[in-house]
Protein backbone atom coordinates (compact mmCIF):
# COMPACT_ATOMS: atom_id res chain seq x y z
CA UNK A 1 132.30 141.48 113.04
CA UNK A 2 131.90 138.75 110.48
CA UNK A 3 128.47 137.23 109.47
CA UNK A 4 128.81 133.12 108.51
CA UNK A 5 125.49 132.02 106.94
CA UNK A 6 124.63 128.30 106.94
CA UNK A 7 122.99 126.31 104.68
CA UNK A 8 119.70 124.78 105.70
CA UNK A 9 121.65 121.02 105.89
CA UNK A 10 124.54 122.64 107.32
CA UNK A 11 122.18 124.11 110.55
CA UNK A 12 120.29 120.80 110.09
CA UNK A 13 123.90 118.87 111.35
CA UNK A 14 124.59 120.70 113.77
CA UNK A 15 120.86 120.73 115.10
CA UNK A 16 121.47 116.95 114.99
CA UNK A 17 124.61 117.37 117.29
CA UNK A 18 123.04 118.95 119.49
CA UNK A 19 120.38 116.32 120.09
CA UNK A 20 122.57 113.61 120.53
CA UNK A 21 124.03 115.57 122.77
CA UNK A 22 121.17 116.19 125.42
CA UNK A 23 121.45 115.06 128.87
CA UNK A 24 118.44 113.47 130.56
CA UNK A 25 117.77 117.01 132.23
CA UNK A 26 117.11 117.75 128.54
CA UNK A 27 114.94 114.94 127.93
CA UNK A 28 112.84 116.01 131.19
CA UNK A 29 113.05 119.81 129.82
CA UNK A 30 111.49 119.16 126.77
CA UNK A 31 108.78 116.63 127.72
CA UNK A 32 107.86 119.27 130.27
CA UNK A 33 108.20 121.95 127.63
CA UNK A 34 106.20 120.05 124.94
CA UNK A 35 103.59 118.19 127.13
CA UNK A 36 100.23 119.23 126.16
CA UNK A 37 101.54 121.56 123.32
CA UNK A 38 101.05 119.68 120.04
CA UNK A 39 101.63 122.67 118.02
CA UNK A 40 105.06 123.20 119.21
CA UNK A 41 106.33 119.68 119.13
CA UNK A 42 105.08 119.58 115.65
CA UNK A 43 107.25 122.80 114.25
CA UNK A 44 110.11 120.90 116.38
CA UNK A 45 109.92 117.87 114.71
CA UNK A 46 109.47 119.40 111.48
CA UNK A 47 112.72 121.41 111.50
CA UNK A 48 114.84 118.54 112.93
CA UNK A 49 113.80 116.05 110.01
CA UNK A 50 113.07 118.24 107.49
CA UNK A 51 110.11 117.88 107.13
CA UNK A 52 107.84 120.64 106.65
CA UNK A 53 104.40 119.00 105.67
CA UNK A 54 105.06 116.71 109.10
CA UNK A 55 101.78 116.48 110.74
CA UNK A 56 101.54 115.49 114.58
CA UNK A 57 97.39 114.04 115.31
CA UNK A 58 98.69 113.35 118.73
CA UNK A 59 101.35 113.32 121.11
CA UNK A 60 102.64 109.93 123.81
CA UNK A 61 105.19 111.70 125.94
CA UNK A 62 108.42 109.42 126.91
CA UNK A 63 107.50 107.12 129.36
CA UNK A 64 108.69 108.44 132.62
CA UNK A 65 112.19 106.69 133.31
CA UNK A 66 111.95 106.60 137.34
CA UNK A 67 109.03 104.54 136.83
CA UNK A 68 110.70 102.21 134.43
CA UNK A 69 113.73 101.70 136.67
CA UNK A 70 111.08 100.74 139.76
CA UNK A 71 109.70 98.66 137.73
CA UNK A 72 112.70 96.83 136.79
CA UNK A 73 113.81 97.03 140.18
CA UNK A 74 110.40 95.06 141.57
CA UNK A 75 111.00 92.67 138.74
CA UNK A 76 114.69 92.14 139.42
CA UNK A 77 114.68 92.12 143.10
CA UNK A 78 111.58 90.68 144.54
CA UNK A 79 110.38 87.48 144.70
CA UNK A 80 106.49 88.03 143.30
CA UNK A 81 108.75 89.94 140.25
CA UNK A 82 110.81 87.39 139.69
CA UNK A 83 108.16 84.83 139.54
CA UNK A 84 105.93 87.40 137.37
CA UNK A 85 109.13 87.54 135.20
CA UNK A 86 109.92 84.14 134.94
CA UNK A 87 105.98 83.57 134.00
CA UNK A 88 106.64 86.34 131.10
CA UNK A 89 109.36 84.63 129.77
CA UNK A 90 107.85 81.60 129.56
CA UNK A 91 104.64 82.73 127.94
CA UNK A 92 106.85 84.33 125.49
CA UNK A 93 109.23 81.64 124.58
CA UNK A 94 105.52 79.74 124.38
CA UNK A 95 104.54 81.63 121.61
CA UNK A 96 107.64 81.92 120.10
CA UNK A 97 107.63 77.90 119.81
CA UNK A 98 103.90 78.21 118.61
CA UNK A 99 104.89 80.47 115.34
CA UNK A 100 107.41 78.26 114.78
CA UNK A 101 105.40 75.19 115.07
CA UNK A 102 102.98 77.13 112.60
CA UNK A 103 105.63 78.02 110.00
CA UNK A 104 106.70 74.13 109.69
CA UNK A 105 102.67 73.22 109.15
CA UNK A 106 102.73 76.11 106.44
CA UNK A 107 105.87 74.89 104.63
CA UNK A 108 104.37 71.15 105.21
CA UNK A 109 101.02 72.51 103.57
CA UNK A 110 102.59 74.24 100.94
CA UNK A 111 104.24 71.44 99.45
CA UNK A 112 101.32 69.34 99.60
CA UNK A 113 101.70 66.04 100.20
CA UNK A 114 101.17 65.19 103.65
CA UNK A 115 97.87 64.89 105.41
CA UNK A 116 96.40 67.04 108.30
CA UNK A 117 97.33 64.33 110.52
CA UNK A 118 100.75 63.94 109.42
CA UNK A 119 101.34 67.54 108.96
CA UNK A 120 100.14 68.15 113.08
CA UNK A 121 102.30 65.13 114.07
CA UNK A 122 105.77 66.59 112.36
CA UNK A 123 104.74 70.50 113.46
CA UNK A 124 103.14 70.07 117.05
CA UNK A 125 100.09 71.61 116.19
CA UNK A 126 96.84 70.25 116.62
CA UNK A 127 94.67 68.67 113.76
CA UNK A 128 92.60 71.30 114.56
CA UNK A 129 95.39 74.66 114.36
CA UNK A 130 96.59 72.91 110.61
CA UNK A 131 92.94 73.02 109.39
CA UNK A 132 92.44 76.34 110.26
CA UNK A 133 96.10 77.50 108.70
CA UNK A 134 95.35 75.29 105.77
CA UNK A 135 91.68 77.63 105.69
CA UNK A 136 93.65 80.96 106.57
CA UNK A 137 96.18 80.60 103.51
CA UNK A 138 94.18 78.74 101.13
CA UNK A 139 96.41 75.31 101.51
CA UNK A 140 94.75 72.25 101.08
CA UNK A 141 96.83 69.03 101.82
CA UNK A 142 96.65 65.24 99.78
């Protein structure tokens, strides 16, 4: 009989392949296994990242899957999901054009030379969203 004794980063890889090799099964497992048991998901965690001042306050178990492909599902394949979807995107790609529309007014205000007026004109903002930028970062225009 023959004894092989790992390093700590050798057992560390091959704790690592077996992680990426768990099956959902395993992913149910172990939420079962570690809900409500802080203690024990915190000596887990330390020994797969090496960690071993790694301290948990609290635990957020994975989301539950079945519900997340349900949801998708409603969103996907029914009508009042598709519109809430559709009304998502669009608040989204909303914002998205906001931010944008604020990062011209800062560049505008940075350089200084344009009015409030001009500055809302050439970024879509309001008069009033510049002045308030121009407040928030300290950037006064001409």
């Amino acid at each position: 009989m023959s004894i092989i004794i790992k390093t700590k980063e050798q057992q560390h890889q091959e704790d690592l392949i077996r992680l990426a090799n768990f099956r959902p099964i395993d992913d149910d497992f172990m939420r079962v296994l570690l809900k409500d048991d802080l203690p024990l998901a915190q000596e887990i965690l330390r020994i797969i990242l090496q960690k071993d001042d790694l301290v948990l306050l609290s635990e957020q178990p994975q989301y539950d899957m079945k519900r997340l492909a349900e949801k998708t599902r409603y969103l996907k394949e029914t009508p009042k999901g598709e519109s809430e979807m559709c009304k998502s995107m669009e608040e989204a790609m909303m914002e998205t054009r906001k931010m944008e529309d604020a990062i011209i007014a800062l560049k505008l205000l940075k350089r200084g030379k344009m009015t409030f007026d001009e500055i809302a004109e050439d970024s879509g903002l309001t008069v009033e969203e510049v002045t308030e930028l121009a407040k928030d970062y300290n950037l006064m225009p001409v």
